[in-house]
Structure formats: structure tokens, C-alpha cells
Protein backbone atom coordinates (compact mmCIF):
# COMPACT_ATOMS: atom_id res chain seq x y z
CA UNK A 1 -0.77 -30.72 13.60
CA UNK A 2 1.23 -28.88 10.73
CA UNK A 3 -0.85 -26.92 8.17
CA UNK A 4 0.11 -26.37 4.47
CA UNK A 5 -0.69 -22.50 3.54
CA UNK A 6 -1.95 -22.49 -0.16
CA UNK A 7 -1.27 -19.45 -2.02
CA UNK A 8 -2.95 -17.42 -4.55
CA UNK A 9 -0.13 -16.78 -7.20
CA UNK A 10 -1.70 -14.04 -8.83
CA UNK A 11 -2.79 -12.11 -5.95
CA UNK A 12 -0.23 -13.21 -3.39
CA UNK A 13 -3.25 -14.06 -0.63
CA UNK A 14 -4.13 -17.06 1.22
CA UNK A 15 -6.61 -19.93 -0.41
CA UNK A 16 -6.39 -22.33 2.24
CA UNK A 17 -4.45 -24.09 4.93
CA UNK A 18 -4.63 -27.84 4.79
CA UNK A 19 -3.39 -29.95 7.62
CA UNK A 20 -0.41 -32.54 6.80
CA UNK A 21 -0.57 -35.93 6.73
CA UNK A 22 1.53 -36.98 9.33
CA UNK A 23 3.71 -40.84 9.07
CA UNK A 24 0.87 -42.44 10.99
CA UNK A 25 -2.08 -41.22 8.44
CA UNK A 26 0.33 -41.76 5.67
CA UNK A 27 0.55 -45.66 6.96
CA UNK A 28 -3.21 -46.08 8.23
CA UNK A 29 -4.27 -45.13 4.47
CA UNK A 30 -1.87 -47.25 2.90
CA UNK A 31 -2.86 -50.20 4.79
CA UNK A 32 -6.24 -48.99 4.13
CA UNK A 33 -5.47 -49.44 0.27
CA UNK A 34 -4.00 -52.76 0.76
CA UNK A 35 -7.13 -54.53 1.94
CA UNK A 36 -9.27 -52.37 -0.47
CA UNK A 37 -7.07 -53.47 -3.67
CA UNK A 38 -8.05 -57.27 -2.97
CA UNK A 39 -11.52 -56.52 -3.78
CA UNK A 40 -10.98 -54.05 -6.45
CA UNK A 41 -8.90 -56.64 -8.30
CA UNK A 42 -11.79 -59.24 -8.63
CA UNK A 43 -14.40 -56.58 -9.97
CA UNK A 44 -14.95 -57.27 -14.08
CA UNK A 45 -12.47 -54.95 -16.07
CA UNK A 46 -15.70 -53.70 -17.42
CA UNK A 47 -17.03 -52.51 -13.79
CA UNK A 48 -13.62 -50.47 -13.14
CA UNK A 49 -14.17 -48.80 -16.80
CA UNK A 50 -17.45 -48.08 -15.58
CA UNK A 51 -16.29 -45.88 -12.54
CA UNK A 52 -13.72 -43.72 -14.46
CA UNK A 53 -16.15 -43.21 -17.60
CA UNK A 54 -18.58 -41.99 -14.80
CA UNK A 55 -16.05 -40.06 -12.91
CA UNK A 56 -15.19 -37.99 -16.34
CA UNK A 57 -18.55 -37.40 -16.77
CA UNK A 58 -18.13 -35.61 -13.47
CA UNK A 59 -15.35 -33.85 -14.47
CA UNK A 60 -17.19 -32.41 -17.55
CA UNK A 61 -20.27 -31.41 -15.41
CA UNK A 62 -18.08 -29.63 -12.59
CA UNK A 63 -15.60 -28.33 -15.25
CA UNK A 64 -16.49 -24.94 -14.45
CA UNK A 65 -15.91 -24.95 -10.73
CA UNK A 66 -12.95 -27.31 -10.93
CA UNK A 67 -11.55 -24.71 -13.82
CA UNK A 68 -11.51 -22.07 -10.49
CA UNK A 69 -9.99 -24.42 -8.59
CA UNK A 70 -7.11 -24.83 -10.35
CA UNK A 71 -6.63 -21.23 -11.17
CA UNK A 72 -6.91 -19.75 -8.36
CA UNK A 73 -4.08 -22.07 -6.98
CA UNK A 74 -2.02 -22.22 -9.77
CA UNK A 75 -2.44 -19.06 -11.67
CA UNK A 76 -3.07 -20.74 -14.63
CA UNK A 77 -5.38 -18.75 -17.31
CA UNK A 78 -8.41 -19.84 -17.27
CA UNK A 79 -9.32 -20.74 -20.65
CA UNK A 80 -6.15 -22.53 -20.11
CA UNK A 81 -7.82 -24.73 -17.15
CA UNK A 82 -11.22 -25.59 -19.15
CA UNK A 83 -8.75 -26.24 -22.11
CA UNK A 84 -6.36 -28.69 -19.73
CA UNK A 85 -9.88 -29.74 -18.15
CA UNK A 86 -11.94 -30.38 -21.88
CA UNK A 87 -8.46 -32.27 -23.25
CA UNK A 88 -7.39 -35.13 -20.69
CA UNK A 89 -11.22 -36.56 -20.93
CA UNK A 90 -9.20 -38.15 -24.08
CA UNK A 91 -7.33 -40.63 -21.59
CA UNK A 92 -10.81 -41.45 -20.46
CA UNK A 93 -11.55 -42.67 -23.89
CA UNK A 94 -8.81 -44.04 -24.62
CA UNK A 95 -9.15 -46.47 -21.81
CA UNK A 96 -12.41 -47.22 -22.91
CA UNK A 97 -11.33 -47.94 -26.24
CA UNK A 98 -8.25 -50.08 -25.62
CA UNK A 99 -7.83 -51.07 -22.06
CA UNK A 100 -9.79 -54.84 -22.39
CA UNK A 101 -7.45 -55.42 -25.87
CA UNK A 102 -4.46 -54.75 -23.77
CA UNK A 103 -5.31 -56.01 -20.35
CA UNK A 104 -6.79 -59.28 -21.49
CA UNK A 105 -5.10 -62.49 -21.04
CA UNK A 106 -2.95 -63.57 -24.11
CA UNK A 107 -3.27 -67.38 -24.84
CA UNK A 108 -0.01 -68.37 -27.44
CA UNK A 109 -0.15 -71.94 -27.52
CA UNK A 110 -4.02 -73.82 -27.19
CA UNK A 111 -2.97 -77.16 -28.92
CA UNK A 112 -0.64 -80.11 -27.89
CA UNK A 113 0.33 -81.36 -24.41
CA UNK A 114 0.86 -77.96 -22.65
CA UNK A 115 -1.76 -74.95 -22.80
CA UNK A 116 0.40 -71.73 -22.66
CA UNK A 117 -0.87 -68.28 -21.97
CA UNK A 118 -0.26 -64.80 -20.02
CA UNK A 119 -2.30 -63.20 -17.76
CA UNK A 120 -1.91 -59.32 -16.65
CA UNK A 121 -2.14 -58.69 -12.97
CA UNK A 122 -1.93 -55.82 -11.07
CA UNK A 123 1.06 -54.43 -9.65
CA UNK A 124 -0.98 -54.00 -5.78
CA UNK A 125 -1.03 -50.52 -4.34
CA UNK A 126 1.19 -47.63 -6.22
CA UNK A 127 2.71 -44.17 -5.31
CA UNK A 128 1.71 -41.36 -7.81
CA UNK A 129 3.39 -38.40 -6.50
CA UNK A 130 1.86 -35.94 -9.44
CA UNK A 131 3.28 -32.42 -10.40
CA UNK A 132 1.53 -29.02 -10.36
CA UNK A 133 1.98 -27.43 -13.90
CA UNK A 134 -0.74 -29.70 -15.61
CA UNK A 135 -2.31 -31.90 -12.71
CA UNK A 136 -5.56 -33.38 -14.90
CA UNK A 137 -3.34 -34.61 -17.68
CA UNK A 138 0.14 -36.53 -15.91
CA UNK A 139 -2.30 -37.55 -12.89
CA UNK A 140 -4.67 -39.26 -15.63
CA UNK A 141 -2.31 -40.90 -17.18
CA UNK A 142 -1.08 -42.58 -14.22
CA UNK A 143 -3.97 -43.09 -11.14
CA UNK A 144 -7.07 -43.73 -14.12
CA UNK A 145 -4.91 -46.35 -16.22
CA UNK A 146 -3.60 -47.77 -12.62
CA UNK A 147 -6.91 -47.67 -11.27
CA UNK A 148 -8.70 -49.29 -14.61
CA UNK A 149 -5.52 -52.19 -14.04
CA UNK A 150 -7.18 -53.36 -10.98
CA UNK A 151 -4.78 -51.20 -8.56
CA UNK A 152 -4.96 -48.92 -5.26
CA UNK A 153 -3.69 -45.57 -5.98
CA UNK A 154 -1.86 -43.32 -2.78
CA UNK A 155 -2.04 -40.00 -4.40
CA UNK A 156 0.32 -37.59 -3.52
CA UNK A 157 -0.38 -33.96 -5.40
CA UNK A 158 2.03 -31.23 -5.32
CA UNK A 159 1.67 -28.89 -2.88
CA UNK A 160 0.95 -26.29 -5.50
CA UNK A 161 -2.40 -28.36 -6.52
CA UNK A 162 -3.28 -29.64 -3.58
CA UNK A 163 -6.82 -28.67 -4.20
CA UNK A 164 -6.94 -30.08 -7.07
CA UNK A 165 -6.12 -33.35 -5.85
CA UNK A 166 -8.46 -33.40 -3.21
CA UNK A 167 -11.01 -32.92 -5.88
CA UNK A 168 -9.82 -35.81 -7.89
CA UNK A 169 -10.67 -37.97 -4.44
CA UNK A 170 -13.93 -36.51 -4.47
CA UNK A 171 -14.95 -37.33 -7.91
CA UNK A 172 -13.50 -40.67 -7.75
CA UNK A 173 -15.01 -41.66 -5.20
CA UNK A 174 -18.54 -40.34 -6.25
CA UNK A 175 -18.23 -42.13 -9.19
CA UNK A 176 -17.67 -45.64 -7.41
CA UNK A 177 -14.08 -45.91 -6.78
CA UNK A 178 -14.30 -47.17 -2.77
CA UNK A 179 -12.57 -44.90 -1.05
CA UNK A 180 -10.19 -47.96 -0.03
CA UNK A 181 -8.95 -48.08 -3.30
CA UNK A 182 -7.65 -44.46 -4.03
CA UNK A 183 -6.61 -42.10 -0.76
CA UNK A 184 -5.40 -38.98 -1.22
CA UNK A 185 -1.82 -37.42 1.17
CA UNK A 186 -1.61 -34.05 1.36
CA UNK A 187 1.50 -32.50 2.16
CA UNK A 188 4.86 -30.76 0.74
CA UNK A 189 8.48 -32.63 0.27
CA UNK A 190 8.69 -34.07 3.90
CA UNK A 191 5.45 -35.93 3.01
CA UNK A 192 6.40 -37.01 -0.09
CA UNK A 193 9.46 -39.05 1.36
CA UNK A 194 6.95 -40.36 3.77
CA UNK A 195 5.27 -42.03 1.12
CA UNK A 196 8.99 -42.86 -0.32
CA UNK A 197 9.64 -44.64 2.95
CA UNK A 198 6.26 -46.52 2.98
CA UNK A 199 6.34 -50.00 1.31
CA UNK A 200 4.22 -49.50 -2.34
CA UNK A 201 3.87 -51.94 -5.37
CA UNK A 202 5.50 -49.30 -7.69
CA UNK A 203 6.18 -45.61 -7.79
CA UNK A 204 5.11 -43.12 -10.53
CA UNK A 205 6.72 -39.60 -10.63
CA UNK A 206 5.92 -36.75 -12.53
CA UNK A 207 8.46 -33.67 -11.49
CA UNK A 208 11.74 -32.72 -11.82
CA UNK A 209 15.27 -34.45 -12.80
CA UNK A 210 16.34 -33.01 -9.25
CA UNK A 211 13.39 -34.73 -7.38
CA UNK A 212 13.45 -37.54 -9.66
CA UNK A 213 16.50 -38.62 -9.20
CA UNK A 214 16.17 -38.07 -5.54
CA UNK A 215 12.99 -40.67 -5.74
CA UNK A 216 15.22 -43.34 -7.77
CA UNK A 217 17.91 -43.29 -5.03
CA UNK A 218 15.33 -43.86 -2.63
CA UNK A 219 13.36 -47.04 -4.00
CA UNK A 220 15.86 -48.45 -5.86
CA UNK A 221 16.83 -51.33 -3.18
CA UNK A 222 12.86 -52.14 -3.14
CA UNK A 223 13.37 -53.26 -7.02
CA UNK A 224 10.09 -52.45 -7.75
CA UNK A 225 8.47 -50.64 -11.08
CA UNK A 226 9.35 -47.12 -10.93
CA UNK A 227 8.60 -44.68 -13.72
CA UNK A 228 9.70 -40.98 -13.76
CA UNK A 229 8.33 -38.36 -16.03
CA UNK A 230 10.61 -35.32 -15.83
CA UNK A 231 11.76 -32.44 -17.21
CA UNK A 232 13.46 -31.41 -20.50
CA UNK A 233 15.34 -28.35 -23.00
CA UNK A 234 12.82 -29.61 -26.29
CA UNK A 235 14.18 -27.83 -29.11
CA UNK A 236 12.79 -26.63 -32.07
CA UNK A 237 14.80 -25.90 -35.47
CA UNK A 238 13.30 -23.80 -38.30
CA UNK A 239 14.50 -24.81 -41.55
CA UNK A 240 15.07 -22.44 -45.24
CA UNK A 241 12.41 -24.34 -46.66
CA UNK A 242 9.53 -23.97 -43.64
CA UNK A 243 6.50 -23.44 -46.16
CA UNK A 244 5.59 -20.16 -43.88
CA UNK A 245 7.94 -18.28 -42.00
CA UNK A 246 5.28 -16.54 -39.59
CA UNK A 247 3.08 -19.43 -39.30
CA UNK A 248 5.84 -21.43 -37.82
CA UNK A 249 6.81 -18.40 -35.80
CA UNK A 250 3.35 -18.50 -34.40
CA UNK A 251 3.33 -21.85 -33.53
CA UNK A 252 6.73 -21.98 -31.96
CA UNK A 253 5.18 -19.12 -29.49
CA UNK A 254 2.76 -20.79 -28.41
CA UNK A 255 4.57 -23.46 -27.98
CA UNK A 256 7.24 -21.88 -25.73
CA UNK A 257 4.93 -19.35 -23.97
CA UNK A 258 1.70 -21.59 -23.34
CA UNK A 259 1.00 -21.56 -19.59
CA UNK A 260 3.69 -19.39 -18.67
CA UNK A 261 6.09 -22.13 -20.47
CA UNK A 262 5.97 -24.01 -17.31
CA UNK A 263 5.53 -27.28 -19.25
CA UNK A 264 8.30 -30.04 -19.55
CA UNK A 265 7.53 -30.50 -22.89
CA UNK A 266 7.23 -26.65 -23.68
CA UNK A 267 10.01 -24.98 -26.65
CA UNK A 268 12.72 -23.63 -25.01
CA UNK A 269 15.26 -23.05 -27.44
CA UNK A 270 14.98 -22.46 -30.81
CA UNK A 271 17.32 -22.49 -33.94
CA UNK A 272 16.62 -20.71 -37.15
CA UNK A 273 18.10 -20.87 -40.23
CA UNK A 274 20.51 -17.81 -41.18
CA UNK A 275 18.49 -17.23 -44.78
CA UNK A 276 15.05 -16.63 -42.41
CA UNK A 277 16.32 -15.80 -39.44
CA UNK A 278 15.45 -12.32 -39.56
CA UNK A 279 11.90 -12.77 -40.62
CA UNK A 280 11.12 -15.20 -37.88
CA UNK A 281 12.30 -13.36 -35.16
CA UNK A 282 10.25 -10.53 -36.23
CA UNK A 283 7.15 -12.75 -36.56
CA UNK A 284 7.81 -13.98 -33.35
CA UNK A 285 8.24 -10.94 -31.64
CA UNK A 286 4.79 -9.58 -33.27
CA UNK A 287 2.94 -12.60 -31.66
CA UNK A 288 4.44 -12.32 -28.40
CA UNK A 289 3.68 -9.31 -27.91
CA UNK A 290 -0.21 -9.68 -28.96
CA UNK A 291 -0.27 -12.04 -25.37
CA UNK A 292 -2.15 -10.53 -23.02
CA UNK A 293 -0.84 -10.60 -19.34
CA UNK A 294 -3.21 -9.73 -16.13
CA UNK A 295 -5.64 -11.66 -14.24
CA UNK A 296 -5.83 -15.17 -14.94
CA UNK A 297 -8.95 -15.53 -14.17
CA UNK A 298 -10.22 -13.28 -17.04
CA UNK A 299 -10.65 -15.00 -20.14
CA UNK A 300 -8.91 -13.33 -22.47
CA UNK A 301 -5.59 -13.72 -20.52
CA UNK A 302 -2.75 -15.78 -22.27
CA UNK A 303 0.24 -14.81 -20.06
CA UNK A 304 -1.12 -15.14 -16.20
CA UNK A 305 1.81 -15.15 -13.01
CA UNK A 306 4.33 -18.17 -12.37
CA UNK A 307 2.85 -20.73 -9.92
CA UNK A 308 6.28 -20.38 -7.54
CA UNK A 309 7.41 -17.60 -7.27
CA UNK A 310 10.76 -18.40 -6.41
CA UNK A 311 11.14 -19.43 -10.12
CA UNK A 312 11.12 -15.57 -10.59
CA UNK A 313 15.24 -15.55 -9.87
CA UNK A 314 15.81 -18.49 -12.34
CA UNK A 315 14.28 -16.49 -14.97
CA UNK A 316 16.67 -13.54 -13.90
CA UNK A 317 19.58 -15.70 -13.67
CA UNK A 318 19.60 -17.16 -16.77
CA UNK A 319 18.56 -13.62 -18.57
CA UNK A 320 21.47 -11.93 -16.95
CA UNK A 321 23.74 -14.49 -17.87
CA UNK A 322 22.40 -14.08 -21.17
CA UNK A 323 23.10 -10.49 -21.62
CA UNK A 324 26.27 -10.64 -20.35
CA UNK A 325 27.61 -13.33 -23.24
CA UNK A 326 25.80 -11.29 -25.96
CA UNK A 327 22.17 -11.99 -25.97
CA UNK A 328 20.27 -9.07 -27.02
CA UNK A 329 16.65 -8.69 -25.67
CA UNK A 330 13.65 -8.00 -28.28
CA UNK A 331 10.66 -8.34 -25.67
CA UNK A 332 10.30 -8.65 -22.29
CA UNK A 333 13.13 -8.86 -19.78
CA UNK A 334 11.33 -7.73 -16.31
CA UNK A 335 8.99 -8.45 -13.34
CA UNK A 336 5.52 -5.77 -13.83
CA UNK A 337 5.45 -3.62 -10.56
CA UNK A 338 2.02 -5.92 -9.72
CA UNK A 339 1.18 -8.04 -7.00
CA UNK A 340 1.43 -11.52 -7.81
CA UNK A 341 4.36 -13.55 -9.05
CA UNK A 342 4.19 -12.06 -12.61
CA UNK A 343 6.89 -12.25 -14.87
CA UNK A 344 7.23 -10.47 -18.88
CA UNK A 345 7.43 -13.18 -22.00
CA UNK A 346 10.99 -12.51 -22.67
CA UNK A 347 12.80 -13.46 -26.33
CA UNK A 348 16.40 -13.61 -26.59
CA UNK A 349 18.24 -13.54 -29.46
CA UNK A 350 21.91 -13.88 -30.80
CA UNK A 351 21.86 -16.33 -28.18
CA UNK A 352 24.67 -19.46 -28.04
CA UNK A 353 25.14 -22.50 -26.12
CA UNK A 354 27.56 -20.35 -23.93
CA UNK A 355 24.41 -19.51 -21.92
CA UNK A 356 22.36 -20.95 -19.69
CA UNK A 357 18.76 -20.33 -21.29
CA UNK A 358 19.69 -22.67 -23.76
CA UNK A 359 20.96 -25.17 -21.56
CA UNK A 360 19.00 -25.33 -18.72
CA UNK A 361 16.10 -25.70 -18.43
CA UNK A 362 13.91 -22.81 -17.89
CA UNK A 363 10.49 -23.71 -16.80
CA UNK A 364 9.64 -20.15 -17.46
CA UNK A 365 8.14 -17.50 -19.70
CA UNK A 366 11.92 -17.02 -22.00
CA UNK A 367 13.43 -18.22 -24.57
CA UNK A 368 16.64 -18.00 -26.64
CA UNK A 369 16.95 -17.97 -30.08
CA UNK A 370 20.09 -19.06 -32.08
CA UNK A 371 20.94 -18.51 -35.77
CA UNK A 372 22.11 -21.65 -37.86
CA UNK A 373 23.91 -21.92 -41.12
CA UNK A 374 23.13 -25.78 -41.82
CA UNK A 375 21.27 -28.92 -40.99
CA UNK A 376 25.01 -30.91 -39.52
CA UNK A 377 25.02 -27.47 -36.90
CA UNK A 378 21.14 -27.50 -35.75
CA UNK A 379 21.52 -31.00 -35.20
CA UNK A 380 24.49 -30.99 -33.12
CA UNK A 381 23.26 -28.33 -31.27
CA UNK A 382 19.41 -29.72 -31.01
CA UNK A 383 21.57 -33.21 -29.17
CA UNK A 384 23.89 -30.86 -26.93
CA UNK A 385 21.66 -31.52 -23.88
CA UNK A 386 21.20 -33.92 -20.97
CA UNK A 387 17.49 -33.84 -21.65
CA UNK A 388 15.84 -36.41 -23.89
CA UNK A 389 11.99 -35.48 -23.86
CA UNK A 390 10.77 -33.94 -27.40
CA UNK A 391 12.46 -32.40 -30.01
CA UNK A 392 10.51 -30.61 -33.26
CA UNK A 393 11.21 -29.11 -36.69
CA UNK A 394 9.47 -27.45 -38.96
CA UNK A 395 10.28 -27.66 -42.81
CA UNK A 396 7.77 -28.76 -45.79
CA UNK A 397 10.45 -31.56 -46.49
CA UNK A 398 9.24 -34.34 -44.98
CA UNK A 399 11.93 -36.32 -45.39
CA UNK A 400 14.69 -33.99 -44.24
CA UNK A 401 12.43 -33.52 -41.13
CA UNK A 402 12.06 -37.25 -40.68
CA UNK A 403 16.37 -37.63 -40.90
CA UNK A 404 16.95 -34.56 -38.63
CA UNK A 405 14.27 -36.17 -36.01
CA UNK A 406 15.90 -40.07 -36.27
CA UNK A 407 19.04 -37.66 -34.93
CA UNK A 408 17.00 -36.81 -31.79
CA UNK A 409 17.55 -38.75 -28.60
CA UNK A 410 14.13 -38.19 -27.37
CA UNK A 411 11.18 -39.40 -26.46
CA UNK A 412 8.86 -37.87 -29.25
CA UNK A 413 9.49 -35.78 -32.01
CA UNK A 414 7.33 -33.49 -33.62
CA UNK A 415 7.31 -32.71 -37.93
CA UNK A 416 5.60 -28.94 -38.02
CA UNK A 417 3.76 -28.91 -34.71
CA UNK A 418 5.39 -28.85 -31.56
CA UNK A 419 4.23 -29.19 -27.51
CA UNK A 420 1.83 -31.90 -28.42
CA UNK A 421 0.58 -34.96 -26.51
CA UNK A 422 -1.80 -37.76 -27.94
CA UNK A 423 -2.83 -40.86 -25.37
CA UNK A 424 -2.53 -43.11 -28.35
CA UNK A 425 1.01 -42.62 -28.24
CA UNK A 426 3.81 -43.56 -25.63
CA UNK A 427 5.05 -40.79 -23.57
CA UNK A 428 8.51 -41.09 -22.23
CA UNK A 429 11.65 -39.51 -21.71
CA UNK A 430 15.88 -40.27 -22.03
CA UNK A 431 18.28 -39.15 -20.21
CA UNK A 432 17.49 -36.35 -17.76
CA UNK A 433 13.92 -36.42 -18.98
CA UNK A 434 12.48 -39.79 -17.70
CA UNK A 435 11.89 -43.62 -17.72
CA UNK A 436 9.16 -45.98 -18.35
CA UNK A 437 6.10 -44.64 -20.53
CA UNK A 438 3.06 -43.56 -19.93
CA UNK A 439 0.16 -43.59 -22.16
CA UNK A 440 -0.81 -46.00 -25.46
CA UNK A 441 -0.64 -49.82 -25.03
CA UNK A 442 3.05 -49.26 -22.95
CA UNK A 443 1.38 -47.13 -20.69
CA UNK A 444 -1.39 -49.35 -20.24
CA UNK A 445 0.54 -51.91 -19.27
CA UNK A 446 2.10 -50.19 -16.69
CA UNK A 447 0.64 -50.51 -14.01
CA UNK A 448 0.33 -54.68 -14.50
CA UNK A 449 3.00 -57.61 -14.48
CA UNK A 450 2.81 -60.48 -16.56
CA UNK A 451 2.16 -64.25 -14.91
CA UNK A 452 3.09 -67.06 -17.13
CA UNK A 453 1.23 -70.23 -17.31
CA UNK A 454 2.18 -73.86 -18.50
CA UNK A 455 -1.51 -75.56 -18.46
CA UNK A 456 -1.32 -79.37 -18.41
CA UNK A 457 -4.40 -81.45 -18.52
């Protein structure tokens, strides 16, 4: 029997220890899932909806408790929890609001000899090996739109929200989802490529390009749906023209430094146009520095520790590599003598593409800064990346925001805001940063497959 030891990142002490799936659990609940999908597939789209609108209701009545949960095993603040906690209800409604118009059969020809129309079926039983960093929202949009489908969900969370996921069962199942149709595995990388090895209907990944691209080796002869939400290097460009300098500077912040930056959608580089440069970085500074760091479990904590610390080095890699092509530091730059895995905000400027902060990614509390002279040299700066997730810019031209952003290889862009995710639109990645979609009428659809019928009377 091996035990998973879950940590306290803020305090460095022990939460829990959970025992491992082993290969033999991992296949008992799978088969489990396979008999319990049949069923779950013939109940009314309306009596799946019903579950998961009573299951957020859960949510929202246990928000405080759940809120401690998932700071006390990812350090997260925790206005930051309720906030992550309050917001992904939204995929709730959304489902409610558009799941029968885009699950419902489609009938395209009803006259003549042949009657031709497409039905949306489920894709059976599917892998959703979930990430850490913001566990409510990427493990809503895949097990509750999978689930509403008519699917079986084998949830695998990351080891560093393994209690979280366990709660998820809990309130699924106490909301009427049998406990047949979604099964939680709890374990760390060795179980995950259990579940790899296991024979699913589709896997759904949320993690990063490393493990992703680990996953796509490892399915790929199965051929069947796999989506992979992953990381990304968003950047942000500050035009001449941004209608206010320190408002965008605020914004931007938050955007890079929101929980702990560990976000794949987070800022993490940022150019500036020479004309404003100065008074950005000096706005920028001034709200950094007004984040509060300490216990996350304190409300009025912004800045709480890094869920791994072993991300600690990364940091110190890529700000010593900084320094040492020219990078100046304005804030930050160090680990507190505390216990926990605490690290400073840390803003870099005269930074260049020389250096790794702005290259890769960071996942981190720090970001680099870099002075441009033009549009032509933020763009070709913004695309010099293997990442393809979000880019934004800020400028009160919409229309030389709109032609910078149809530049942008990514997934979403972003016209003054920035970090920003809405379930009525498609979430996806290029390159490095993903495939497949999640969320809107894309993500939706899926988790089904389309059956064609030619009706003859």
C-alpha cells in the first residue's frame, strides 16, 4: 500500500497521506464506469442538468469549507479560493443555458425520399487528468460538460489537489451522479500513466507542454479524442496611446502576479512603448509593492507561497540569468527567511529576448519587462514564442489593437483586459499551449461524436 504525503505549502507540515490507487483499483473503477455509463446515457439530458445544477448548489453552500480545502493544500489566498470557488459556478450556467441547443439532434433534410439528421452521442468513459493551480475551473470545464454529455468521468487530480478532488466525488455524488458514473484515482505521475495505459473513450489534459506531450505520445495509437490544455508565455504590449498609463499598469499586475502567477494564462512578459515606458514601470512597481505576502489563509493576503516548491529554483534560474544579460531588478528578487515555499513578486526590467524570463515560461511570481520603439517590433517580439495561448494589448485604438491581435497566433486575445476567461467562449491553445477547446458550443461538443442518419420510409 503506497501513501501520497500532502503538504501544507505555506507551513511546510503534513495535511494528509492518501493511499494510491494501485493498477488493479485503477481497472476495477474503470470497468466500474463502463457499466455505469450505459445507464447514465439513457437518463433525459434534462435529468443529468439536474445533478450538476444541484451539485453547484453544493458547492456554493460548502464554499467556505471547500475554500480551506484548497488553501491549505495549495497555498492559494484565500479570497483567491472563494473567488476561484464563486466564479466557475458560471460553467454551471452555462450548461444550463446552452447544453440542450447544442446537444440536441440536428435534423437537415425532413422532406423527399430520405430523412437526414445527426444525433450527438457520447464519447463512453473519459480520462480527465486535471491540474493543481485552478482545480474548480479546468476540472469544470471538462468532467461537468462530459458528465452533462451523457459520459463516465475517471478523474485523476493532481497530486497537489488531491483533496480537492476527492471533494468533487463527494459532491457529485450527493447531488445524484451514481457513483458508477464518475470515480475518482488518487495518485502522483506513476498513477497517472496507469490511467494512460487503461483503455478510455478520450483523454482530457490540463498541465504542462512537458506532460502533455508525454500524454499525446502515449494515446496516440488508440486514435481516440484527446484534448490538451497547457501552458503558455501570454504577452502583453502597452501602446503610446493606452488612455491611462497606471491603470493599465495596474491591470497588467494583477494579471502577472494573481495567484502567485502560477496560471497558464497569467502575463509574463510585457512590452512597453519607449514614450511611456518610464511611467509604467513606475506604476507598476507602486502596485506591486502594495501586495501583501504572509499567510494565505488571512484575507487580506494577495501574494501567498508557491504550491511546489521546487519551482523556487526556476524562479532563481531564470532571475540569475536575467541579471547576468542586463536585467536590472526594481522589486523583489529573493526567497523571505519564512517557513513555507514563499517566494518575493519580482519585476525585471531592461529585459530582452536574450533571457530566459521572457522565453520560458515562468509559472512564477516574475516578470520581465522590455522597452519597444514601434508596433512592427512588439509584434515580432509578442510571436517569438513556442506558446500559442493568449496574447493582450492595451491601447484606446481599437483598431490598432484589433490588427496587432489578428498578428497573434493564439488562442484568445485580449483588447485592454488581460488573464480573462468567459465559458461562452472557446478556450484553446497553438502550438506549445494546447489542442481541442474547451468551453462555449466547441467545448460542449466535446465530449460527444456525431452519428449520421439516412432515414428511409
Amino acid at each position: 500500500m503506497k501513501k501520497m504525503i500532502i503538504k501544507n505549502p505555506a507551513t511546510e507540515e503534513i495535511l494528509a497521506e492518501l493511499v494510491m490507487d494501485t493498477q488493479e483499483e485503477v481497472s476495477a473503477k474503470l470497468n466500474m464506469l463502463r457499466n455505469g455509463q450505459k445507464e447514465w446515457s439513457k437518463r433525459t439530458l434534462k435529468e443529468r442538468l439536474s445533478s450538476i445544477v444541484r451539485f453547484g448548489e453544493l458547492i456554493r453552500q460548502n464554499s467556505d469549507e471547500l475554500a480551506a480545502i484548497l488553501t491549505s493544500e495549495t497555498g492559494k489566498p484565500i479570497q483567491q479560493s472563494l473567488n476561484e470557488i464563486k466564479g466557475a459556478q458560471n460553467r454551471v450556467d452555462h450548461l444550463v443555458q446552452y447544453a440542450e441547443r447544442w446537444l440536441a439532434e440536428e435534423v437537415l433534410v425532413d422532406s423527399g425520399m430520405t430523412y437526414e439528421k445527426i444525433v450527438y452521442e457520447p464519447l463512453g468513459v473519459i480520462a480527465n487528468i486535471s491540474a493543481w493551480n485552478f482545480p474548480y475551473n479546468v476540472g469544470y470545464n471538462v468532467f461537468l460538460y462530459a458528465l452533462v454529455a451523457g459520459n463516465a468521468v475517471l478523474y485523476k487530480p493532481s497530486e497537489y489537489a488531491a483533496l480537492t478532488g476527492k471533494q468533487f466525488e463527494k459532491y457529485l455524488h450527493k447531488a445524484g451522479v451514481p457513483a458508477d458514473v464518475f470515480q475518482c484515482v488518487i495518485g502522483d505521475g506513476q498513477v497517472g500513466q496507469m490511467v494512460l495505459e487503461e483503455d478510455l473513450d478520450g483523454y482530457f489534459f490540463t498541465g504542462s507542454y512537458a506532460t502533455g506531450q508525454r500524454i499525446a505520445k502515449a494515446v496516440s495509437h488508440k486514435l481516440v479524442p484527446l484534448q490538451l490544455e497547457m501552458g503558455g508565455k501570454d504577452p502583453l504590449y502597452v501602446t503610446d496611446d493606452v488612455p491611462d498609463v497606471k491603470q493599465a499598469a495596474i491591470n497588467a499586475a494583477e494579471g502577472a502576479f494573481y495567484n502567485n502567477g502560477q496560471s497558464c494564462c497569467a502575463v509574463e512578459r510585457i512590452y512597453v512603448s519607449d514614450s511611456i515606458y518610464d511611467t509604467f514601470v513606475a506604476a507598476f512597481v507602486e502596485e506591486v509593492a502594495s501586495y501583501k505576502m504572509g499567510d494565505p489563509t488571512h484575507t487580506e493576503t494577495f501574494v501567498g507561497p508557491l504550491t511546489r516548491g521546487q519551482q523556487i529554483s526556476v524562479l532563481n534560474e531564470q532571475l540569475t540569468d536575467a541579471i547576468q544579460k542586463g536585467a536590472t531588478v526594481k522589486i523583489g528578487g529573493s526567497v523571505p527567511e519564512r517557513k513555507g515555499y514563499y517566494y518575493q513578486p519580482t519585476v525585471l526590467i531592461d529585459c530582452n529576448h536574450s533571457m530566459k524570463v521572457m522565453r520560458d515560461e515562468s509559472f512564477g511570481p516574475i516578470i520581465g519587462i522590455q522597452k519597444v520603439t514601434s508596433d512592427e517590433e512588439a509584434v515580432a517580439l509578442m510571436q517569438d514564442t513556442e506558446y500559442g495561448l493568449t496574447a493582450a494589448v492595451f491601447s484606446s485604438n481599437e483598431k490598432r489593437a484589433i490588427d496587432i491581435l489578428r498578428e497573434m497566433n493564439t488562442g484568445t486575445v485580449y483588447w485592454n483586459c488581460c488573464d480573462r476567461v468567459s465559458p461562452n467562449l472557446p478556450w484553446s491553445g497553438r502550438k506549445n499551449s494546447g489542442l481541442g477547446s474547451t468551453l462555449s458550443s466547441q467545448g460542449i461538443r466535446a465530449f460527444v461524436q456525431p452519428k449520421a442518419y439516412h432515414l428511409r420510409a
